[in-house]
Protein backbone atom coordinates (compact mmCIF):
# COMPACT_ATOMS: atom_id res chain seq x y z
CA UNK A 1 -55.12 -13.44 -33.46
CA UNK A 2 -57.24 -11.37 -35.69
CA UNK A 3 -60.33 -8.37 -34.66
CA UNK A 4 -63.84 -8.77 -35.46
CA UNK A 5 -66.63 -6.11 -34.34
CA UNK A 6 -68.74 -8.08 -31.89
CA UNK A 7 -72.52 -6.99 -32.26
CA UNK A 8 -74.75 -7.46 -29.15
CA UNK A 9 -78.31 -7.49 -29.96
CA UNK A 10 -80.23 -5.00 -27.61
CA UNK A 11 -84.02 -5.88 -27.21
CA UNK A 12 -84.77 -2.95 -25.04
CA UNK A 13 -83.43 -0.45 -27.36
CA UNK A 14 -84.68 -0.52 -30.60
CA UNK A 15 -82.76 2.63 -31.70
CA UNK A 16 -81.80 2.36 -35.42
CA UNK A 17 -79.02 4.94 -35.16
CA UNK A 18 -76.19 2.53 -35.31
CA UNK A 19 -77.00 2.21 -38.73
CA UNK A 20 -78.16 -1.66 -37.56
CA UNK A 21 -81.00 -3.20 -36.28
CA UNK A 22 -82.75 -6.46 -35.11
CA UNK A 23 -86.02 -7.85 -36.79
CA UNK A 24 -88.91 -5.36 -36.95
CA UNK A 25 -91.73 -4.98 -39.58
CA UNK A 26 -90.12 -2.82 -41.68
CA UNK A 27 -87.12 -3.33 -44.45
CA UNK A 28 -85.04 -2.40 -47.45
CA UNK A 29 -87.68 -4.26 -49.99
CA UNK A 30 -89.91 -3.12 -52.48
CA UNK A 31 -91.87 -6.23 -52.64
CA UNK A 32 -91.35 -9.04 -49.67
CA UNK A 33 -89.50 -11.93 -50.66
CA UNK A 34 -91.53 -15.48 -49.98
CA UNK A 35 -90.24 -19.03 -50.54
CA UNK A 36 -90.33 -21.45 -52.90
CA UNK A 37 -93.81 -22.49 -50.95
CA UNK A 38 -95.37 -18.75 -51.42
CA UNK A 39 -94.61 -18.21 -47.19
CA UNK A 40 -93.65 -14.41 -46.71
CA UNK A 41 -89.92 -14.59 -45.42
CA UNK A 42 -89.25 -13.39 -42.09
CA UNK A 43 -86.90 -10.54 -42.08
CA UNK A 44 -83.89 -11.18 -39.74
CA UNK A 45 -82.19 -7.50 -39.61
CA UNK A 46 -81.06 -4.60 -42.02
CA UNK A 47 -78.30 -2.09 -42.39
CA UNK A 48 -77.86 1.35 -43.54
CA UNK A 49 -74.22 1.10 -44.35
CA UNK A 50 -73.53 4.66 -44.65
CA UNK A 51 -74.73 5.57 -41.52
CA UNK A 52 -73.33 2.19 -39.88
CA UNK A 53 -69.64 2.73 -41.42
CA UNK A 54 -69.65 6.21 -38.69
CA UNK A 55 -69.67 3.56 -36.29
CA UNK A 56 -67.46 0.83 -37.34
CA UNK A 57 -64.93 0.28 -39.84
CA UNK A 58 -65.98 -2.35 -42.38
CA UNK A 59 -64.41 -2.89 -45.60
CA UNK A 60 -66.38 -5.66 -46.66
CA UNK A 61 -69.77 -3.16 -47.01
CA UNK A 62 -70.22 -0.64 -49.93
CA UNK A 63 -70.50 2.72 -48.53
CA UNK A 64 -74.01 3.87 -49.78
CA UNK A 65 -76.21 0.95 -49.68
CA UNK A 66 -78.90 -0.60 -48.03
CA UNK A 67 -79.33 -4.33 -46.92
CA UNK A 68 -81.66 -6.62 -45.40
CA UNK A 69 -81.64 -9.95 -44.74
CA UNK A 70 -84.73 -12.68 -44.76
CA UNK A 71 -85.20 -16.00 -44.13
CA UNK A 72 -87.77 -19.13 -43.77
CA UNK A 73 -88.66 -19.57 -40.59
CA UNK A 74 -91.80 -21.63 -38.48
CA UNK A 75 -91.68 -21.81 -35.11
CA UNK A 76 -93.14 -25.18 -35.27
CA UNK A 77 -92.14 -27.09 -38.48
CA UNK A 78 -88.66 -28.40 -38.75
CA UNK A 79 -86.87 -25.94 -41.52
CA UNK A 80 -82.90 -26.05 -40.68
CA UNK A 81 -82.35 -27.97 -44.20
CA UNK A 82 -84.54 -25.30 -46.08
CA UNK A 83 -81.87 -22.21 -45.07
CA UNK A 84 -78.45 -24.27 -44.88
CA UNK A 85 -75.70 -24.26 -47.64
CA UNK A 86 -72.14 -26.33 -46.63
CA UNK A 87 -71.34 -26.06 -50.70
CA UNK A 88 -73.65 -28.88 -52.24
CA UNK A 89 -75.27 -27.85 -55.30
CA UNK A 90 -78.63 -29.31 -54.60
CA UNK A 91 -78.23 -27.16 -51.38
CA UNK A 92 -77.34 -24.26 -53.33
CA UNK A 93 -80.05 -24.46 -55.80
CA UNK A 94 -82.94 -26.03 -53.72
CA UNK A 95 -82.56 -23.34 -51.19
CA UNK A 96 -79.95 -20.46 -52.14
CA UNK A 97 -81.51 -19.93 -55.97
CA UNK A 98 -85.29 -20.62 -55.24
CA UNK A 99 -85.63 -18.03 -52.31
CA UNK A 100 -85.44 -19.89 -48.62
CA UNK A 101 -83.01 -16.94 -47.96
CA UNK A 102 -83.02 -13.96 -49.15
CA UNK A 103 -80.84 -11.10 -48.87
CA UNK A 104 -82.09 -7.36 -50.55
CA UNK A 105 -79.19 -4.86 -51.56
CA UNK A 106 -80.47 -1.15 -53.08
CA UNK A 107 -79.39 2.21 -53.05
CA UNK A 108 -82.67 3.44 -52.40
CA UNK A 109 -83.81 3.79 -48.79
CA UNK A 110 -87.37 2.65 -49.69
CA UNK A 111 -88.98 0.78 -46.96
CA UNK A 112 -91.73 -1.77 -47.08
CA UNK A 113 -94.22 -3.50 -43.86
CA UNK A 114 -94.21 -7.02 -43.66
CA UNK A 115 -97.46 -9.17 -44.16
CA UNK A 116 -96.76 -11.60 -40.99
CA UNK A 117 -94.84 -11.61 -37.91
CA UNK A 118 -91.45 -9.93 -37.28
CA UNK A 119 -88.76 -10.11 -34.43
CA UNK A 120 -89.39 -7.65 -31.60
CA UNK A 121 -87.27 -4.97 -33.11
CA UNK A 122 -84.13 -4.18 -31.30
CA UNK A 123 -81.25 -2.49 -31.19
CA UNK A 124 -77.41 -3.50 -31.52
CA UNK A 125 -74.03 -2.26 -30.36
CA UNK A 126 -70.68 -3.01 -31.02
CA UNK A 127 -67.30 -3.97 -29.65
CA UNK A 128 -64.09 -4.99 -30.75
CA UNK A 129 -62.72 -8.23 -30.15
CA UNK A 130 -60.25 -10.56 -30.42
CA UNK A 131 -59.96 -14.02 -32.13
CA UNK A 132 -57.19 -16.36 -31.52
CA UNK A 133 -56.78 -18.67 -34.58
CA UNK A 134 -58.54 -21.84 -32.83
CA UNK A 135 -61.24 -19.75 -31.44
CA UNK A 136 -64.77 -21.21 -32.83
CA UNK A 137 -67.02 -18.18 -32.00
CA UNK A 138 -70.58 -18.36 -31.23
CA UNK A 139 -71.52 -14.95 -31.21
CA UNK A 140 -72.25 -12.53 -33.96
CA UNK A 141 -69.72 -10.07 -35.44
CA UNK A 142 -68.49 -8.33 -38.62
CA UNK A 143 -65.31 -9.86 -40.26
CA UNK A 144 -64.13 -10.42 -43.71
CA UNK A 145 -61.91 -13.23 -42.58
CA UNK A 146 -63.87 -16.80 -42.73
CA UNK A 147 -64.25 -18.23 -38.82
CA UNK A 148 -63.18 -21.13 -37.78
CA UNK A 149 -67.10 -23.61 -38.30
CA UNK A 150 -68.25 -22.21 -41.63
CA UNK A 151 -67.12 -24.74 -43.95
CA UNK A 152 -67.38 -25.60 -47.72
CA UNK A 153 -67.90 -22.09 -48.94
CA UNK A 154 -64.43 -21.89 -50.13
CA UNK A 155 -65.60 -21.34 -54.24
CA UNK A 156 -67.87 -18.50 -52.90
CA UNK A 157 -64.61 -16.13 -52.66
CA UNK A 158 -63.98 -15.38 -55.74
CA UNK A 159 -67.13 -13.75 -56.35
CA UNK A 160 -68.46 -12.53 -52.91
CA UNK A 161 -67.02 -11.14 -49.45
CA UNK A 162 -68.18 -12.30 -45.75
CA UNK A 163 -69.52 -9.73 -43.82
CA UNK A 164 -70.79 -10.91 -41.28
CA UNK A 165 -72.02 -13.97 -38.80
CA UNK A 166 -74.93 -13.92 -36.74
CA UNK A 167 -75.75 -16.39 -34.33
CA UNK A 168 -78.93 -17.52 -33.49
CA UNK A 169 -79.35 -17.51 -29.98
CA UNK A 170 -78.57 -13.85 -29.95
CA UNK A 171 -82.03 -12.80 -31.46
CA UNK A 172 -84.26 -11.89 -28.71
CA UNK A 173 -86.78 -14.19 -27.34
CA UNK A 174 -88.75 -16.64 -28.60
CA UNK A 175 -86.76 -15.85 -31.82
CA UNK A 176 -83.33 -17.66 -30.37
CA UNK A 177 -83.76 -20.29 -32.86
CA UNK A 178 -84.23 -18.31 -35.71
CA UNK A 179 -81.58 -19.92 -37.10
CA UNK A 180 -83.25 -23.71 -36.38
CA UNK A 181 -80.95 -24.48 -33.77
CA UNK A 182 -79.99 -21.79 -30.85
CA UNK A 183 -75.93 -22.87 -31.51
CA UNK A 184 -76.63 -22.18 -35.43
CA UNK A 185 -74.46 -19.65 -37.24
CA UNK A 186 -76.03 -17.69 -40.11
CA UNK A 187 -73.30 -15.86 -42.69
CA UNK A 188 -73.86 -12.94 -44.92
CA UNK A 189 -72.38 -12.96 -47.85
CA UNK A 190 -72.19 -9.77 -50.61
CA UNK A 191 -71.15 -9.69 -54.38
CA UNK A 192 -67.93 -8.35 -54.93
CA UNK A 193 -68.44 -7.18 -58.26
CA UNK A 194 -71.61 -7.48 -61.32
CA UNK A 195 -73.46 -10.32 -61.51
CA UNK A 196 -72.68 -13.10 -63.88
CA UNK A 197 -73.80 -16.66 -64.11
CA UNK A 198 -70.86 -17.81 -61.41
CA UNK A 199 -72.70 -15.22 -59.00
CA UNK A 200 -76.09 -14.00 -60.08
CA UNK A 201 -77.37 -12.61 -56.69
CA UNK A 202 -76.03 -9.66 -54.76
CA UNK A 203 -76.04 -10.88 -51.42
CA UNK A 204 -76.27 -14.88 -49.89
CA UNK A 205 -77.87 -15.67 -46.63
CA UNK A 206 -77.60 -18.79 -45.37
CA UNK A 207 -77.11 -21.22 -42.08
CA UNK A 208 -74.48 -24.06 -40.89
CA UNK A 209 -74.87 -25.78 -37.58
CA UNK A 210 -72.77 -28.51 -35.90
């Protein structure tokens, strides 16, 4: 057995004082991150880590930072192979390095409007939870221990920490397959230390599915 902080996504209350929140037009960005085809990501949620580690004890998240998280998205092209990573290189640098994901990490609390559609913004809470070690979760939670269905991400540990997994049918509608699939898992990843050529960005983003 082993505790994660279960976050349940709140559509009807977009308060932002859990230091957390859901989709929205707004994020920790000075310019907004498009793909490798020029499309404006769509930003998935953010956190305010100081104000969110009041809440909930997470060692995986630096104290004073900011993060938000972005992604490729269409809600009518197929785009699950654009924002997946299982450990391929082709993976990693056809959709990790050129910017299908894309996760922003400051210390500056410097906001910046999207250009094209956001998630209705909502609001999250938290619980803690148990895990027995066979458990394959499909819900979203904080942890720094890998879950049982993320595979091939092994190497990554050296260099970065989980946070957290977010699964995709939690988003509120029509946004429940953010992820390309509704049963899709998406797993935030943040540097440990500075960057170097093993691990040149400060956060990954990215999506597995079954």
């Amino acid at each position: 057995m082993y505790n994660v902080t279960q976050i349940t996504v709140h559509p009807d209350h977009p308060n932002q004082n859990s230091g957390m929140w859901i989709g929205g037009e707004q994020a920790y960005i000075q310019k907004w991150p498009l793909n490798p085809e020029g499309q404006p990501l769509l930003h998935l949620f953010s956190i305010d880590c100081k104000k969110l580690l009041q809440h909930v004890h997470i060692p995986s998240l630096p104290a004073d930072m900011y993060i938000s998280v972005f992604s490729t998205y269409s809600a009518t092209e197929y785009f699950l192979d654009q924002v997946t990573y299982t450990g391929d290189e082709l993976e990693w640098n056809e959709n990790i390095l050129a910017g299908c994901t894309y996760v922003s990490v400051t210390s500056q609390p410097h906001t910046t409007v999207g250009p094209a559609e956001c998630i209705p913004l909502s609001g999250v809470r938290f619980s803690e939870t148990s895990l027995a070690e066979q458990d394959f979760p499909a819900f979203s939670f904080f942890t720094s221990t890998l879950p049982n269905g993320i595979n091939g991400v092994d190497h990554l540990l050296t260099h970065y920490q989980l946070v957290c997994q977010v699964y995709s049918a939690d988003f509120p509608e029509p946004y429940q397959d953010i992820l390309g699939l509704s049963d899709a898992n998406g797993y935030l990843f943040l540097r440990k230390g500075p960057a170097s050529a093993e691990a040149p960005l400060d956060g990954l983003f990215f999506v597995q599915a079954s």
